[in-house]
PDB file of N, CA and C in Angstrom:
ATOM      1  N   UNK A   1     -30.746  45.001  70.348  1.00  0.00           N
ATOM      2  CA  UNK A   1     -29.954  43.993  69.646  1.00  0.00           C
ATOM      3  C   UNK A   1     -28.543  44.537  69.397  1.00  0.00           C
ATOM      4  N   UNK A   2     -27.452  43.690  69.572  1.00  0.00           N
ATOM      5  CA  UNK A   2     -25.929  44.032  69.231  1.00  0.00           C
ATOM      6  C   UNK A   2     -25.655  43.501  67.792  1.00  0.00           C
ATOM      7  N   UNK A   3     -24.981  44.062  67.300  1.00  0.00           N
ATOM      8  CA  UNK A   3     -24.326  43.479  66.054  1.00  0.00           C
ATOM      9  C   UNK A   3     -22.652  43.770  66.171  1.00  0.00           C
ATOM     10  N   UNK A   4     -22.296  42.855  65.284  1.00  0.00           N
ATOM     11  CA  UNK A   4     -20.791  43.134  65.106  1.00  0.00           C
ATOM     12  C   UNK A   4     -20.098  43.400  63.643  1.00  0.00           C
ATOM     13  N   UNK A   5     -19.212  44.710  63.831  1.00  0.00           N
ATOM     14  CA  UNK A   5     -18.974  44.858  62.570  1.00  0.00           C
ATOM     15  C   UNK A   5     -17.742  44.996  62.391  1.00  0.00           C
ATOM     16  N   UNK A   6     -16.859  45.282  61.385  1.00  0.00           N
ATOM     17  CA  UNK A   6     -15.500  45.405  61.904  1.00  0.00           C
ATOM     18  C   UNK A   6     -15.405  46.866  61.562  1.00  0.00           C
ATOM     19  N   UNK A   7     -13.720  47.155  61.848  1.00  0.00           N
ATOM     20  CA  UNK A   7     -13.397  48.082  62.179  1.00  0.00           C
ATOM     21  C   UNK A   7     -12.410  48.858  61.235  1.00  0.00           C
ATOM     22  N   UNK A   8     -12.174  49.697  60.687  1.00  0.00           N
ATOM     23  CA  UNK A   8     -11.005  50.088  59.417  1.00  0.00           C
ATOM     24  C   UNK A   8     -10.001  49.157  59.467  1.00  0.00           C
ATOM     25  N   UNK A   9      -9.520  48.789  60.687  1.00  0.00           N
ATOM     26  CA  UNK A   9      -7.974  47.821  61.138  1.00  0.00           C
ATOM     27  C   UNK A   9      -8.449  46.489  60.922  1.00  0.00           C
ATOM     28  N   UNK A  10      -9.707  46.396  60.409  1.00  0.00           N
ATOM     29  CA  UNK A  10     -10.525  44.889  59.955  1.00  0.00           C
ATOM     30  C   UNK A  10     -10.749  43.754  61.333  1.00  0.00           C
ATOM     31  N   UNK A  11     -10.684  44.776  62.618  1.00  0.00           N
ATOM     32  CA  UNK A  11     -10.956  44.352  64.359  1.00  0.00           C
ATOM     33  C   UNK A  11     -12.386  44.496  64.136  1.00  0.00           C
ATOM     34  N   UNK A  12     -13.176  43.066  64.875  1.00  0.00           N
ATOM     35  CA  UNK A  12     -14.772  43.398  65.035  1.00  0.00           C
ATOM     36  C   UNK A  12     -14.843  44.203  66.532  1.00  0.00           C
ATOM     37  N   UNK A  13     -15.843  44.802  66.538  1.00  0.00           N
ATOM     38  CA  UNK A  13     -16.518  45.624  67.518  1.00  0.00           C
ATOM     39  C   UNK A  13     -17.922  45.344  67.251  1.00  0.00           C
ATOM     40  N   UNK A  14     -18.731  45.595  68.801  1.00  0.00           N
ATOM     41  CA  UNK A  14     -20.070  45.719  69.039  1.00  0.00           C
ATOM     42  C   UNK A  14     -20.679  46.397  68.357  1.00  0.00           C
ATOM     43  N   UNK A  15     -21.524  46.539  68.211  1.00  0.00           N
ATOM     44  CA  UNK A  15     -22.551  48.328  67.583  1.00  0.00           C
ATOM     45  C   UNK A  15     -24.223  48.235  67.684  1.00  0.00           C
ATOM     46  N   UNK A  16     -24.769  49.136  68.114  1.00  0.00           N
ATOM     47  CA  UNK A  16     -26.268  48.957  68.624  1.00  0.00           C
ATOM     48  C   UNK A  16     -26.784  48.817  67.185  1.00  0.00           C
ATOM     49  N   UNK A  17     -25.837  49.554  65.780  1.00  0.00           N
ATOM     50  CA  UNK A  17     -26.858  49.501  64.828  1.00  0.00           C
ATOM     51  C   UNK A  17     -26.296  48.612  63.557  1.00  0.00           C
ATOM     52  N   UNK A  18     -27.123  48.248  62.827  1.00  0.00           N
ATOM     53  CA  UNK A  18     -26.704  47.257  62.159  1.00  0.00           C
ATOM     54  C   UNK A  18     -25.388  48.252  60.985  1.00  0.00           C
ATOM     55  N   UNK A  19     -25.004  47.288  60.080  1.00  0.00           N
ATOM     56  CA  UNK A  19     -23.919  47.751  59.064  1.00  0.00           C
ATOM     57  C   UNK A  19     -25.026  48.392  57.838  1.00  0.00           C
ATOM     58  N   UNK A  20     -24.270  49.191  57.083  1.00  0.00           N
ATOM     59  CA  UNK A  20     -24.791  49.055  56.051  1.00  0.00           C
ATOM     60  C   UNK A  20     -24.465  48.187  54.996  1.00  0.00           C
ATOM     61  N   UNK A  21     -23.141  47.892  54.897  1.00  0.00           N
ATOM     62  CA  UNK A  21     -22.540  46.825  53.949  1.00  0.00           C
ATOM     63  C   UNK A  21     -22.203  45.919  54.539  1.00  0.00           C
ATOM     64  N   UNK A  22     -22.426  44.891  53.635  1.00  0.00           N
ATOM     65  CA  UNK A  22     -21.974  43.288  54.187  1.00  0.00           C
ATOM     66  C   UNK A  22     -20.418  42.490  52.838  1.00  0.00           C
ATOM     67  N   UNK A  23     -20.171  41.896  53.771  1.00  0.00           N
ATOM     68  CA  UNK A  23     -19.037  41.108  53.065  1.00  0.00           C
ATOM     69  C   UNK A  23     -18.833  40.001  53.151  1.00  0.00           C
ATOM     70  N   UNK A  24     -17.421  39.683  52.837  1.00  0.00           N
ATOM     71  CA  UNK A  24     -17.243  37.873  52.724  1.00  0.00           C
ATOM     72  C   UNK A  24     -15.729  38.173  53.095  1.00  0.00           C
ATOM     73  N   UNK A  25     -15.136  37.673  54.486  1.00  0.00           N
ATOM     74  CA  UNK A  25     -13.919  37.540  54.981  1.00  0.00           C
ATOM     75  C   UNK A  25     -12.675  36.629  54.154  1.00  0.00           C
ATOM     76  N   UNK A  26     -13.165  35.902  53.140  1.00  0.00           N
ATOM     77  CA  UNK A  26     -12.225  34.930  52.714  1.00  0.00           C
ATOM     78  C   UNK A  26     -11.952  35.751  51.155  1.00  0.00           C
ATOM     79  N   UNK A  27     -12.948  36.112  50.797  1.00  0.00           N
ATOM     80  CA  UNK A  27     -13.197  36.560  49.069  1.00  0.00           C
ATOM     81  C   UNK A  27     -12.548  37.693  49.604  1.00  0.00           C
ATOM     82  N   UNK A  28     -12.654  38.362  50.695  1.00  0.00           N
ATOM     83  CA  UNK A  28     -12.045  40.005  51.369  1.00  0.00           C
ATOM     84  C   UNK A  28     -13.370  41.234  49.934  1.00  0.00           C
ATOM     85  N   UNK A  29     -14.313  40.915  50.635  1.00  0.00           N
ATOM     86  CA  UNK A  29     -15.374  41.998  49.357  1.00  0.00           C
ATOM     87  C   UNK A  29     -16.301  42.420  50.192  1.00  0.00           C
ATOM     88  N   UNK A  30     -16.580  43.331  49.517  1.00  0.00           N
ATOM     89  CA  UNK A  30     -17.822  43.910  50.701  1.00  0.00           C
ATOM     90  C   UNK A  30     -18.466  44.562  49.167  1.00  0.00           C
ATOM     91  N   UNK A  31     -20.398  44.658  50.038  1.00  0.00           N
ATOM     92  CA  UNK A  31     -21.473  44.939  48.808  1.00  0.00           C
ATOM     93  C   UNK A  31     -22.436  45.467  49.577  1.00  0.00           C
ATOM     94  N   UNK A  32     -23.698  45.496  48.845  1.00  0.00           N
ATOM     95  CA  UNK A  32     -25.045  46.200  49.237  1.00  0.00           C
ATOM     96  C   UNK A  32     -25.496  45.081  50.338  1.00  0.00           C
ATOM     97  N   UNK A  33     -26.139  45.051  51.100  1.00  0.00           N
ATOM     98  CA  UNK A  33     -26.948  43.858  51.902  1.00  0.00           C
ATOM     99  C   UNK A  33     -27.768  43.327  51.238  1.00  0.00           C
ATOM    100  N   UNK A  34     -28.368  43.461  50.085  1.00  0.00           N
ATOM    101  CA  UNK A  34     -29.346  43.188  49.040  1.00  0.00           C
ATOM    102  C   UNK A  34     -28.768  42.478  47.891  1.00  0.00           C
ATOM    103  N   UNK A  35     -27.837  42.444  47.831  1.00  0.00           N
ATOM    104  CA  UNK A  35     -26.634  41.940  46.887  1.00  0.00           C
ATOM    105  C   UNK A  35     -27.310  40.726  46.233  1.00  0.00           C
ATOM    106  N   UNK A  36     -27.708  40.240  45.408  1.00  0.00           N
ATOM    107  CA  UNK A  36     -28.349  39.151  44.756  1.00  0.00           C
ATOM    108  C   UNK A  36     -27.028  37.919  44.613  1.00  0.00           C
ATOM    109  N   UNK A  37     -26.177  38.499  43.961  1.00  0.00           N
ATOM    110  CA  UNK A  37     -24.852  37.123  44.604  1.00  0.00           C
ATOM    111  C   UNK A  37     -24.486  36.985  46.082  1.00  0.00           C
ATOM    112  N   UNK A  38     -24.410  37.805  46.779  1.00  0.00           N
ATOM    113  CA  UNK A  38     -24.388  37.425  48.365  1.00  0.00           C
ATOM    114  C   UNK A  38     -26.028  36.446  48.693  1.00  0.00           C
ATOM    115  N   UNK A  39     -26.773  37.317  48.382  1.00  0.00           N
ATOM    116  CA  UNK A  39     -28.088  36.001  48.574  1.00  0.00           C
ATOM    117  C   UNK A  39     -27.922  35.271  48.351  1.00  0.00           C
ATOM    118  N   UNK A  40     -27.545  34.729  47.099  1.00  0.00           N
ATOM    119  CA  UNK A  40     -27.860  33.211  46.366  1.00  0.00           C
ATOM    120  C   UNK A  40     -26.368  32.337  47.323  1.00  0.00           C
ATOM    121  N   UNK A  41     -25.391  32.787  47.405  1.00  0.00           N
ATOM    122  CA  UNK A  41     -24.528  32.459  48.435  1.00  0.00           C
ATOM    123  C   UNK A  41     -25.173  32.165  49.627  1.00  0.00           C
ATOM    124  N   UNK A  42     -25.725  32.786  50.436  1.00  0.00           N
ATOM    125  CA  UNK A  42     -26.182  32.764  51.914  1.00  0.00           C
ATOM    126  C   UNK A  42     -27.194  31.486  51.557  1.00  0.00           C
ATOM    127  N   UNK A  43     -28.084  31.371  50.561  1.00  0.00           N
ATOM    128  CA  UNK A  43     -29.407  30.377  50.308  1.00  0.00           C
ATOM    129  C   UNK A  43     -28.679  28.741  50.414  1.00  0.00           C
ATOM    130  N   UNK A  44     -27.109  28.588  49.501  1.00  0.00           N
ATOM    131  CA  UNK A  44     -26.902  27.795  49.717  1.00  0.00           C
ATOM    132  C   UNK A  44     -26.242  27.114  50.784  1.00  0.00           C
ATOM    133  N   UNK A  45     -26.002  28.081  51.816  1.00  0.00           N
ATOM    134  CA  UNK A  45     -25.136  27.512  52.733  1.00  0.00           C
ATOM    135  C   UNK A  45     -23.688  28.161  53.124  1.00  0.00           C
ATOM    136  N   UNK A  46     -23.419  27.886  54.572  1.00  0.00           N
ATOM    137  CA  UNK A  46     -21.740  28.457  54.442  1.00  0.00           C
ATOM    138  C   UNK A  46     -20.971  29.320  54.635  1.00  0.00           C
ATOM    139  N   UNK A  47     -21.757  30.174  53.159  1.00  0.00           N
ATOM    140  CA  UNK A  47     -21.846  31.708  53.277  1.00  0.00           C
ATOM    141  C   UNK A  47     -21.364  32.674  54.589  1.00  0.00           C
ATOM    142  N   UNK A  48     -22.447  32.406  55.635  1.00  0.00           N
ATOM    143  CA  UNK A  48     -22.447  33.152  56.596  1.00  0.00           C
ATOM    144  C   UNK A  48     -21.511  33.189  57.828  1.00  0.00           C
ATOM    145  N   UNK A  49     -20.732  31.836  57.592  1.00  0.00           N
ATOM    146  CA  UNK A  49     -19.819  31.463  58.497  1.00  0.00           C
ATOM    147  C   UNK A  49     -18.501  32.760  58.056  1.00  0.00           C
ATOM    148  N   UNK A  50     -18.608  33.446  57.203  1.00  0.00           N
ATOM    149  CA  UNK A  50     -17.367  34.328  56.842  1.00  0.00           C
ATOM    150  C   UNK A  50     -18.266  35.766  56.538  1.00  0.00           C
ATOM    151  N   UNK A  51     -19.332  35.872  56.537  1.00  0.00           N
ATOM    152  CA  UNK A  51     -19.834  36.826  56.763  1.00  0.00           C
ATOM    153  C   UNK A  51     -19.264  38.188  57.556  1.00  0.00           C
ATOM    154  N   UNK A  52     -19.309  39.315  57.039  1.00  0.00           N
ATOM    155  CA  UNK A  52     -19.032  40.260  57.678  1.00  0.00           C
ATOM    156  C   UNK A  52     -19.462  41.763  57.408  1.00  0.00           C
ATOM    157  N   UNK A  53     -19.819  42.478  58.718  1.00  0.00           N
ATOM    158  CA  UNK A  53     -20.672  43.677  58.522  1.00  0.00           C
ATOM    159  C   UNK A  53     -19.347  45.165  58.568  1.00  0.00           C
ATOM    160  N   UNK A  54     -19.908  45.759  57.889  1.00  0.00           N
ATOM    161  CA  UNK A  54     -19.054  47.527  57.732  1.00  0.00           C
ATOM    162  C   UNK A  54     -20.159  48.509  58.166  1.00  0.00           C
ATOM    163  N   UNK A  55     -19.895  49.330  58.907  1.00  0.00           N
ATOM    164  CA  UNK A  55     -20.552  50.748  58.573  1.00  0.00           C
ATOM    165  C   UNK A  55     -20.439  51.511  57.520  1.00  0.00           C
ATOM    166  N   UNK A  56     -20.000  51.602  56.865  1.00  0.00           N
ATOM    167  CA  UNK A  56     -20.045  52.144  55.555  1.00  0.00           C
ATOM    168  C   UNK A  56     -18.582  51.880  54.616  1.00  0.00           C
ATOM    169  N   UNK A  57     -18.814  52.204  53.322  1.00  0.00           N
ATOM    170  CA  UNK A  57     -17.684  51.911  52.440  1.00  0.00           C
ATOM    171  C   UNK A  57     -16.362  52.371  52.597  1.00  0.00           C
ATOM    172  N   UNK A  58     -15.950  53.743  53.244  1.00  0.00           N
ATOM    173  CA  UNK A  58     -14.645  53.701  53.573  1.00  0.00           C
ATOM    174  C   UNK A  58     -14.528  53.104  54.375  1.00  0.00           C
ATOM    175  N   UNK A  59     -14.737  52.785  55.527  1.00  0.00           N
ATOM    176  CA  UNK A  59     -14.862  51.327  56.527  1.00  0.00           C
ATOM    177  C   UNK A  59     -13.995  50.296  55.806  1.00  0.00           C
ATOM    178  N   UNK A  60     -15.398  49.845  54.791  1.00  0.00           N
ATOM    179  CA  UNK A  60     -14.516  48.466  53.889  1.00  0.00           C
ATOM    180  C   UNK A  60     -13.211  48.525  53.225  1.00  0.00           C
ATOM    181  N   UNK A  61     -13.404  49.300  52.508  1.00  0.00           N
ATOM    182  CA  UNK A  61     -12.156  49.916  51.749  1.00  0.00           C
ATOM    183  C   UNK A  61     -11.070  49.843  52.676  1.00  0.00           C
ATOM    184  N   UNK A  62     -10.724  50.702  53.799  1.00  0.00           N
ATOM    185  CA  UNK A  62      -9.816  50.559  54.956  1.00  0.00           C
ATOM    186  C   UNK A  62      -9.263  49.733  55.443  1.00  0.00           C
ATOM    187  N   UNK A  63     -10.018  48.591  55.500  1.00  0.00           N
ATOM    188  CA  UNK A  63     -10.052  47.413  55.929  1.00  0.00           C
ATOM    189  C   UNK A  63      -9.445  46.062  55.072  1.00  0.00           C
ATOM    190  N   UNK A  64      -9.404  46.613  53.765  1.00  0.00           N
ATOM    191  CA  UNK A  64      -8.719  45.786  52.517  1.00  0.00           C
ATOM    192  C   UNK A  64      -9.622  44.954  51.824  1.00  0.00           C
ATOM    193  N   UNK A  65     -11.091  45.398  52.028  1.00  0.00           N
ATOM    194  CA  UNK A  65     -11.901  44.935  51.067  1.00  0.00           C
ATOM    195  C   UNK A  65     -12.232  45.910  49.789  1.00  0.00           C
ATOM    196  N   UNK A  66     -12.646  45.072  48.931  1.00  0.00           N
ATOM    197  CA  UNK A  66     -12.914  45.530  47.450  1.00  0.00           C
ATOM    198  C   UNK A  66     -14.341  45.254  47.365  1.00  0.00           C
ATOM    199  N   UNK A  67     -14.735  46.167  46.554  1.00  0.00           N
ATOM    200  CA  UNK A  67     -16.161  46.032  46.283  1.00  0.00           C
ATOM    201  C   UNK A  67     -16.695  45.055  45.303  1.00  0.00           C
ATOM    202  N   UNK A  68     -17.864  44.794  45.592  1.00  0.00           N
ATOM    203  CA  UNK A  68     -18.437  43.628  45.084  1.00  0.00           C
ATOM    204  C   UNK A  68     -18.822  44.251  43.268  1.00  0.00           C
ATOM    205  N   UNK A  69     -18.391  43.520  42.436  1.00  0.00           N
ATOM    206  CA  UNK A  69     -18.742  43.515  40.526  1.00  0.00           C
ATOM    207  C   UNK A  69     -19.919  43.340  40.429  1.00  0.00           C
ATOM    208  N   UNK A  70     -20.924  43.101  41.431  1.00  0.00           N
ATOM    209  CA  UNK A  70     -22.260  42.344  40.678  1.00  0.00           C
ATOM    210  C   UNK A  70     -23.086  43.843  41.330  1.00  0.00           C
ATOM    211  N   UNK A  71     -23.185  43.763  42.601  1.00  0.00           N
ATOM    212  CA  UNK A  71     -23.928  45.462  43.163  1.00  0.00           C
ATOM    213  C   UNK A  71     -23.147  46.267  43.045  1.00  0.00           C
ATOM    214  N   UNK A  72     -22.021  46.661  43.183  1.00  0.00           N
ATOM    215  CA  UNK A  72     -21.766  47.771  42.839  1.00  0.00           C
ATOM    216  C   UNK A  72     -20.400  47.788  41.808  1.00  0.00           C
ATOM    217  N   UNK A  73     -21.008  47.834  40.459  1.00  0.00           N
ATOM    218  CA  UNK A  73     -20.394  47.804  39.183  1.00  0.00           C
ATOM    219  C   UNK A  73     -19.266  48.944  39.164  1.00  0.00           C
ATOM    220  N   UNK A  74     -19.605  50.004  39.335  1.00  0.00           N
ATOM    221  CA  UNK A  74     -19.627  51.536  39.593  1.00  0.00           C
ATOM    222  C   UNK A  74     -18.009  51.433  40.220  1.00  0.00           C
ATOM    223  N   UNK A  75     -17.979  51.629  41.345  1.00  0.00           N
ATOM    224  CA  UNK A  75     -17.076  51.164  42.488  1.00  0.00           C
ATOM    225  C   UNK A  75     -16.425  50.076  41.949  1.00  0.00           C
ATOM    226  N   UNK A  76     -16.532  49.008  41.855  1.00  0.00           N
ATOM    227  CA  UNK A  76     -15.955  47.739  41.227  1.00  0.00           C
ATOM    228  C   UNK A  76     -14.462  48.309  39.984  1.00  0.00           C
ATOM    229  N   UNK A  77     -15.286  48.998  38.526  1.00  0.00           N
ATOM    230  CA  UNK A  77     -14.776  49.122  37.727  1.00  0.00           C
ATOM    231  C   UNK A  77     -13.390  50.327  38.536  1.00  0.00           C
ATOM    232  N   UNK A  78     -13.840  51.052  39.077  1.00  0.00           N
ATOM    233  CA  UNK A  78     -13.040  51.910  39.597  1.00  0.00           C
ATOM    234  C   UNK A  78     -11.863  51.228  40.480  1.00  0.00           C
ATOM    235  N   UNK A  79     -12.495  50.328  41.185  1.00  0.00           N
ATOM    236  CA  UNK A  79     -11.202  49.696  41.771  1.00  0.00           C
ATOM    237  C   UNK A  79     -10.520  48.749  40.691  1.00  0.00           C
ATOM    238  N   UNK A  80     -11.189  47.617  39.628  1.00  0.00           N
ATOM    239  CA  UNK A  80     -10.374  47.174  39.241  1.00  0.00           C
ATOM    240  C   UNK A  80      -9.490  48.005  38.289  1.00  0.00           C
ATOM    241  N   UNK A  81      -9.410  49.622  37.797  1.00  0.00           N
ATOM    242  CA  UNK A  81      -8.637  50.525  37.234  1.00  0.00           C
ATOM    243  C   UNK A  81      -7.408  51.166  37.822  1.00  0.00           C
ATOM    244  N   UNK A  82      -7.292  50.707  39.086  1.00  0.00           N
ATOM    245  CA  UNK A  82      -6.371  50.690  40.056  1.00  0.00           C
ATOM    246  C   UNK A  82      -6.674  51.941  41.065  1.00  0.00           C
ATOM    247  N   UNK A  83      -7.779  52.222  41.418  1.00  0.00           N
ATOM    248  CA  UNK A  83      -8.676  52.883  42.703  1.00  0.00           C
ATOM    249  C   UNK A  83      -7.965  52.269  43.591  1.00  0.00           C
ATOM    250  N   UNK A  84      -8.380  52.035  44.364  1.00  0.00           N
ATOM    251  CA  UNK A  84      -7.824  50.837  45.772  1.00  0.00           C
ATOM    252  C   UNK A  84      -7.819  49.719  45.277  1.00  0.00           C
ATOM    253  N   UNK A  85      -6.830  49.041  45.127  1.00  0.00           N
ATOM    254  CA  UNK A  85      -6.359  47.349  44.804  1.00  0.00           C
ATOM    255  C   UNK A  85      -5.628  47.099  46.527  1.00  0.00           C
ATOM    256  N   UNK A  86      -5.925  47.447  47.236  1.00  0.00           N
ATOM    257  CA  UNK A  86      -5.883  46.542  48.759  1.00  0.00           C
ATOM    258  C   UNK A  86      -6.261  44.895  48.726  1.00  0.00           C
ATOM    259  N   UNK A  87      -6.875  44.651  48.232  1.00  0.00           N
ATOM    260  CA  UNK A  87      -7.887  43.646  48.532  1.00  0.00           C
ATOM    261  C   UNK A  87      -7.473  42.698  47.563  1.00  0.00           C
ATOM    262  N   UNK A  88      -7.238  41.230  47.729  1.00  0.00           N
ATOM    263  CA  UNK A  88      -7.183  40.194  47.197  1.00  0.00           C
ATOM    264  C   UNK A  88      -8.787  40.353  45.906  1.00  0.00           C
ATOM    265  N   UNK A  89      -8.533  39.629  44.928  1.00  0.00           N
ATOM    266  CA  UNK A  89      -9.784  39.961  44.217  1.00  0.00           C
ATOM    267  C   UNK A  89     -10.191  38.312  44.496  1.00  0.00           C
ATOM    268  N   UNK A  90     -11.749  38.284  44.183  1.00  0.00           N
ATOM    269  CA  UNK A  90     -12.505  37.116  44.676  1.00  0.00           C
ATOM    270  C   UNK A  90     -12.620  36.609  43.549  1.00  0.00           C
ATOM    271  N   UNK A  91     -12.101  35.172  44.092  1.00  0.00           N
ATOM    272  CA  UNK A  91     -12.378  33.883  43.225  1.00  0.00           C
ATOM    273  C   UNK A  91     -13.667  33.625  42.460  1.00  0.00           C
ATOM    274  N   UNK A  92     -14.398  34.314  42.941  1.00  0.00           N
ATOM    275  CA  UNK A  92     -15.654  33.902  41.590  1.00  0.00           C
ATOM    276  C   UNK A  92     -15.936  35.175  41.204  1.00  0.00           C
ATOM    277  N   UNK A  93     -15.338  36.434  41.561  1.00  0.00           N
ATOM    278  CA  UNK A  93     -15.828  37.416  40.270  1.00  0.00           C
ATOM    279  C   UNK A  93     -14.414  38.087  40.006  1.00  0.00           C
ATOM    280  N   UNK A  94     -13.525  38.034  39.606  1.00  0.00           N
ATOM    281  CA  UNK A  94     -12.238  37.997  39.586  1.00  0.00           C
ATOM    282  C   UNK A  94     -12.085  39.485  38.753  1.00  0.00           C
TER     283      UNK A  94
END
């Protein structure tokens, strides 16, 4: 199976193995794949049309995503303290 993930320059590429983190191209966030707000997102629809996979968190970060407030609090608080502020912050966890 191929997957596609992007790339630090936020370019997708192929990859035999899946991402570990997933995101949202419009919100610009990336989280756990388990993410309970990315679920309930994906359940209703939509979601997945902006979907997007990382190999790992400097990946995302690189790329001008911010980490997700709901899985990873941790990371989150750190960026909103001015860690990496790259990233537009997302309309529903602001």
């Amino acid at each position: 199976m191929r997957y596609v993930l992007l790339s630090r320059d936020g370019v997708p590429y192929p990859s035999a193995t899946p991402g570990t983190l997933g995101g949202h191209s419009r919100g610009r966030l990336y989280g756990r794949l388990d993410c309970p707000s990315a679920l309930r997102a994906l359940s209703r629809g939509r979601y997945a049309e902006r979907r997007v996979f990382f190999a790992d968190e400097t990946t995302a970060v690189a790329a001008g995503y911010r980490p997700c407030a709901v899985c990873l609090p941790r990371e989150y608080a750190r960026w909103r303290a001015g860690g990496e502020r790259t990233a537009a912050p997302c309309p529903t966890h602001p």
